[in-house]
Structures are given as structure tokens and as C-alpha cells.
C-alpha atoms as a PDB file:
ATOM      1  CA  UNK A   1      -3.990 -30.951  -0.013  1.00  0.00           C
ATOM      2  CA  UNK A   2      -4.531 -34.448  -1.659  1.00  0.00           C
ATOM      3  CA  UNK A   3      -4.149 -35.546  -5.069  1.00  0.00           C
ATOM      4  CA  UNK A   4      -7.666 -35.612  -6.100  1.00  0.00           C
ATOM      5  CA  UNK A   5      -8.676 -32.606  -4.716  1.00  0.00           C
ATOM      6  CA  UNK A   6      -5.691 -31.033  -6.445  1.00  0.00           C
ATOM      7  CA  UNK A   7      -6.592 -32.474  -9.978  1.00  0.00           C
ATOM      8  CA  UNK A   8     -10.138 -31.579  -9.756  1.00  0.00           C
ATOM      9  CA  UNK A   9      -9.227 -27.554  -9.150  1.00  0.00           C
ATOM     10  CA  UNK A  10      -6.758 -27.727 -11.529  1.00  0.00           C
ATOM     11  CA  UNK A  11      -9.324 -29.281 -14.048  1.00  0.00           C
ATOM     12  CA  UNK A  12     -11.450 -26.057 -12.547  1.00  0.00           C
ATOM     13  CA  UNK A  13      -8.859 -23.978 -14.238  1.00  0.00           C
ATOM     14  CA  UNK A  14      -6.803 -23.199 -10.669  1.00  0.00           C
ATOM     15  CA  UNK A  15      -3.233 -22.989 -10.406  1.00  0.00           C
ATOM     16  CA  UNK A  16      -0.982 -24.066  -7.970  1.00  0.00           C
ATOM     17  CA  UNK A  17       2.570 -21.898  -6.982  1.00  0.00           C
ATOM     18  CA  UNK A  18       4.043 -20.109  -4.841  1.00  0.00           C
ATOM     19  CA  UNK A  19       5.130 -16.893  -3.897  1.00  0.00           C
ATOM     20  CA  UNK A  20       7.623 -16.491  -6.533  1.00  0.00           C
ATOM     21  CA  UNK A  21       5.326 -17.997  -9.004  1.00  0.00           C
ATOM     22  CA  UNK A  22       2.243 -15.332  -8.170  1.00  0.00           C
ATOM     23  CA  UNK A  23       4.640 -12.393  -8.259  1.00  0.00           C
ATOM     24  CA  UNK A  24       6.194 -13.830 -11.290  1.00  0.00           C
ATOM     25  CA  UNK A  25       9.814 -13.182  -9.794  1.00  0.00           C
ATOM     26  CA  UNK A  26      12.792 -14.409 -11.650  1.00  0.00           C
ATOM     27  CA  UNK A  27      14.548 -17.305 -10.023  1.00  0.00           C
ATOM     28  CA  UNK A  28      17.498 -14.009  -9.432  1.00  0.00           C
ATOM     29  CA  UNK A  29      14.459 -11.678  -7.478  1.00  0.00           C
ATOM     30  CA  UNK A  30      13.111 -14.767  -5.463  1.00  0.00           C
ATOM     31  CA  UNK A  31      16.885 -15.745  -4.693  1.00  0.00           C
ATOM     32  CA  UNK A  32      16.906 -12.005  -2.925  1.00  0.00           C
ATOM     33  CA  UNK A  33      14.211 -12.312  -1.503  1.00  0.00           C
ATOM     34  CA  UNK A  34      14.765 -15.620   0.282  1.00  0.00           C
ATOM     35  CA  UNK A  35      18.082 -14.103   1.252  1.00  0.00           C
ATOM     36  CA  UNK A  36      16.914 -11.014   2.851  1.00  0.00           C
ATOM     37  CA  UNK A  37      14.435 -12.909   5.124  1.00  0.00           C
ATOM     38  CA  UNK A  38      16.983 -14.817   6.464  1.00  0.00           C
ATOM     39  CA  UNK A  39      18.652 -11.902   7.547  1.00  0.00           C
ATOM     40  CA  UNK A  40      15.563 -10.324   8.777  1.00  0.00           C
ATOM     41  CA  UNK A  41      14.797 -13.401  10.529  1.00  0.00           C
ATOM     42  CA  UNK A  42      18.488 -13.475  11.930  1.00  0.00           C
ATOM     43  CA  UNK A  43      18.196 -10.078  13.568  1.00  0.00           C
ATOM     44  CA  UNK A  44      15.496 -10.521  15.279  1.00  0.00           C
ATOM     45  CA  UNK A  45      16.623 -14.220  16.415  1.00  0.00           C
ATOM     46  CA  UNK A  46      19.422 -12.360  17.584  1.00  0.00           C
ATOM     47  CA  UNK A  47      17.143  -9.945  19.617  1.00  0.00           C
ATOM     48  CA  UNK A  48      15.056 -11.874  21.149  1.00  0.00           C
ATOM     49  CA  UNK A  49      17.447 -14.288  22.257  1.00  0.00           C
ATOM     50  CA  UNK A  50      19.805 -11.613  24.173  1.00  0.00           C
ATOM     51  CA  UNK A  51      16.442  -9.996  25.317  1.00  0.00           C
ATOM     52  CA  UNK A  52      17.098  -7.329  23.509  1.00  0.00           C
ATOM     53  CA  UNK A  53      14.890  -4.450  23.118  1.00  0.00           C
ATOM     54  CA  UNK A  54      14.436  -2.763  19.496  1.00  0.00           C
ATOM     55  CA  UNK A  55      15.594   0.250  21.534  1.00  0.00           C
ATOM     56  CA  UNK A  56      18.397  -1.264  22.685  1.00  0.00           C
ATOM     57  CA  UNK A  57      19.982  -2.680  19.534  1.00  0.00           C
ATOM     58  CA  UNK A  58      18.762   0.934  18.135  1.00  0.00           C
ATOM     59  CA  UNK A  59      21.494   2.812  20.643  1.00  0.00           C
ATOM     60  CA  UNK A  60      24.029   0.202  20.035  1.00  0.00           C
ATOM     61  CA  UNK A  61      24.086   0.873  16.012  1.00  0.00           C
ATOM     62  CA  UNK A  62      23.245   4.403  16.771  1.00  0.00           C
ATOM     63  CA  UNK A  63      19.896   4.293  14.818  1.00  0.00           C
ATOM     64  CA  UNK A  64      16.241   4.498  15.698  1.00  0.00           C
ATOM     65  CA  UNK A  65      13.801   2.495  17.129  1.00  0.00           C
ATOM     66  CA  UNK A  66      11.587   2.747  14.130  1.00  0.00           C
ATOM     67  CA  UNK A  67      14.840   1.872  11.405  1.00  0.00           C
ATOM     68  CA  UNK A  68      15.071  -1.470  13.648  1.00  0.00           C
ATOM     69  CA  UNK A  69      11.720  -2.061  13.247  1.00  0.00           C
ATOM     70  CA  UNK A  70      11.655  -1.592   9.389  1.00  0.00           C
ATOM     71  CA  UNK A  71      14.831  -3.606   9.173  1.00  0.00           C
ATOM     72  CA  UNK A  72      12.833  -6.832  11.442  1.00  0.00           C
ATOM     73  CA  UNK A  73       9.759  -6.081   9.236  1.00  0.00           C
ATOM     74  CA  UNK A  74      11.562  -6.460   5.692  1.00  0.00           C
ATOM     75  CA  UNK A  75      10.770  -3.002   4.656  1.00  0.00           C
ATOM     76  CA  UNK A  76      11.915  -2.535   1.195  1.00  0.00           C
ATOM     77  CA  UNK A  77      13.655   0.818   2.246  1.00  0.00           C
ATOM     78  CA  UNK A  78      16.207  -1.756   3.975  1.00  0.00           C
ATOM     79  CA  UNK A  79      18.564  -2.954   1.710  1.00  0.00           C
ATOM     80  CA  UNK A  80      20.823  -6.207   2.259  1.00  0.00           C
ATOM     81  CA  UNK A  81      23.768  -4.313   2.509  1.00  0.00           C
ATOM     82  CA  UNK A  82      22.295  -2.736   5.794  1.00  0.00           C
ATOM     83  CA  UNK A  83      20.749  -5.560   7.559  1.00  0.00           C
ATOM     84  CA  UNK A  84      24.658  -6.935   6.919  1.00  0.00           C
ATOM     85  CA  UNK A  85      26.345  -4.052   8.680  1.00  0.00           C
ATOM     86  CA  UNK A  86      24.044  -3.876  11.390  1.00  0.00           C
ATOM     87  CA  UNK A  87      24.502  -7.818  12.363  1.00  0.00           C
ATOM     88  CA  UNK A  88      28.131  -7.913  12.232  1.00  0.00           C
ATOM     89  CA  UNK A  89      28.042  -4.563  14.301  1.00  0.00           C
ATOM     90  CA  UNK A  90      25.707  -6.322  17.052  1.00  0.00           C
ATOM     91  CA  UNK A  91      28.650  -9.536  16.969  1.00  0.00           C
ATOM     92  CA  UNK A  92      27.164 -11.904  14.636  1.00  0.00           C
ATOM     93  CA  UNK A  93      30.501 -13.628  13.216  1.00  0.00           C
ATOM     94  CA  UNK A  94      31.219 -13.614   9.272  1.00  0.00           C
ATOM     95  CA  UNK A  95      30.688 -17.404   9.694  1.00  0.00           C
ATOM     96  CA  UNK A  96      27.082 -17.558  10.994  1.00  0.00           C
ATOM     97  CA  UNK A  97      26.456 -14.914   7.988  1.00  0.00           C
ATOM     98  CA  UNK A  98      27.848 -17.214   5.628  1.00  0.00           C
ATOM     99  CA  UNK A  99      25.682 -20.269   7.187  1.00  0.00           C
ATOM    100  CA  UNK A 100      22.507 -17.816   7.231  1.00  0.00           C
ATOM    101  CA  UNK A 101      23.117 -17.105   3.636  1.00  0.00           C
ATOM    102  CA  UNK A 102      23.863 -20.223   2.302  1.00  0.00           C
ATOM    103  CA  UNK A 103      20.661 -21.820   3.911  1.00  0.00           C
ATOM    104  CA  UNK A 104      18.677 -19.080   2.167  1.00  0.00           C
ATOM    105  CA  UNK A 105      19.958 -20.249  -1.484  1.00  0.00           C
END
């Protein structure tokens, strides 16, 4: 959006933000956030790219179909700790977690 445009809705009383800023997360909650998309995003980089079925990685962590699809879909029954365990059981190295989670900061 350009300048003007910007000024004159603000003028109109509109805010701008993000995320974070409508939800009114703390710079903590929005740090978590950030941090468990990555890993979302990770996982199912990680599955696609091997061609990987949400079956598949399902019978390799000895899961369900359905958990792997709440864990790609960032549902908020999946905690960090999980989506952790599950990629360094599928071979993702404690290095490229490190890299994934420092990006996300």
C-alpha cells in the first residue's frame, strides 16, 4: 500500500499491524508462535520432499494419520515439544533444528 493511501485510512481512524498486534500477543506468545510454524513448516518440507505420505511418516513415528495432519496444520493440541520429537525421529539433525529455530526468532 502507498503512503498516501495509508495516511488517509489512518486519518479514517484505521490501524495498521499485524498478526501479533490484532491478537494482542506479547512479544513472548508471538515469539512461540513464529517458532512453532517453522517447525510445522519443517515437517511438512520434510514430507513432501521425500514424497512422503502423511501415512507414511504416521507408521514410522507409530502415530496416526490424523495426529500428522494436526501436527502439519498447527493444531494447538500439538505442542513444540512434539513436533521436536517427531522431526528428529524422521532424521532431521539437531543442527537443521537449531537453524529452523533460530530463523524463527
Amino acid at each position: 500500500m502507498d503512503e498516501p493511501a495509508k495516511r488517509r485510512l489512518e486519518k479514517a481512524g484505521w490501524r495498521f499491524g499485524d498478526a501479533a498486534d490484532f491478537l494482542q500477543l506479547t512479544p513472548e506468545e508471538a515469539a512461540y508462535v513464529e517458532l512453532k510454524l517453522a517447525l510445522t513448516n519443517l515437517l511438512r518440507q520434510m514430507r513432501t520432499e521425500n514424497g512422503w505420505t502423511q501415512a507414511e511418516i504416521a507408521r514410522r513415528v507409530g502415530s496416526s494419520q490424523s495426529r500428522v495432519a494436526k501436527l502439519e496444520g498447527g493444531d494447538p493440541s500439538v505442542s513444540v515439544d512434539l513436533l521436536i520429537k517427531w522431526l528428529l525421529a524422521l532424521g532431521v539433525s539437531r543442527t537443521q533444528l537449531g537453524e529452523v529455530i533460530g530463523h524463527a526468532a
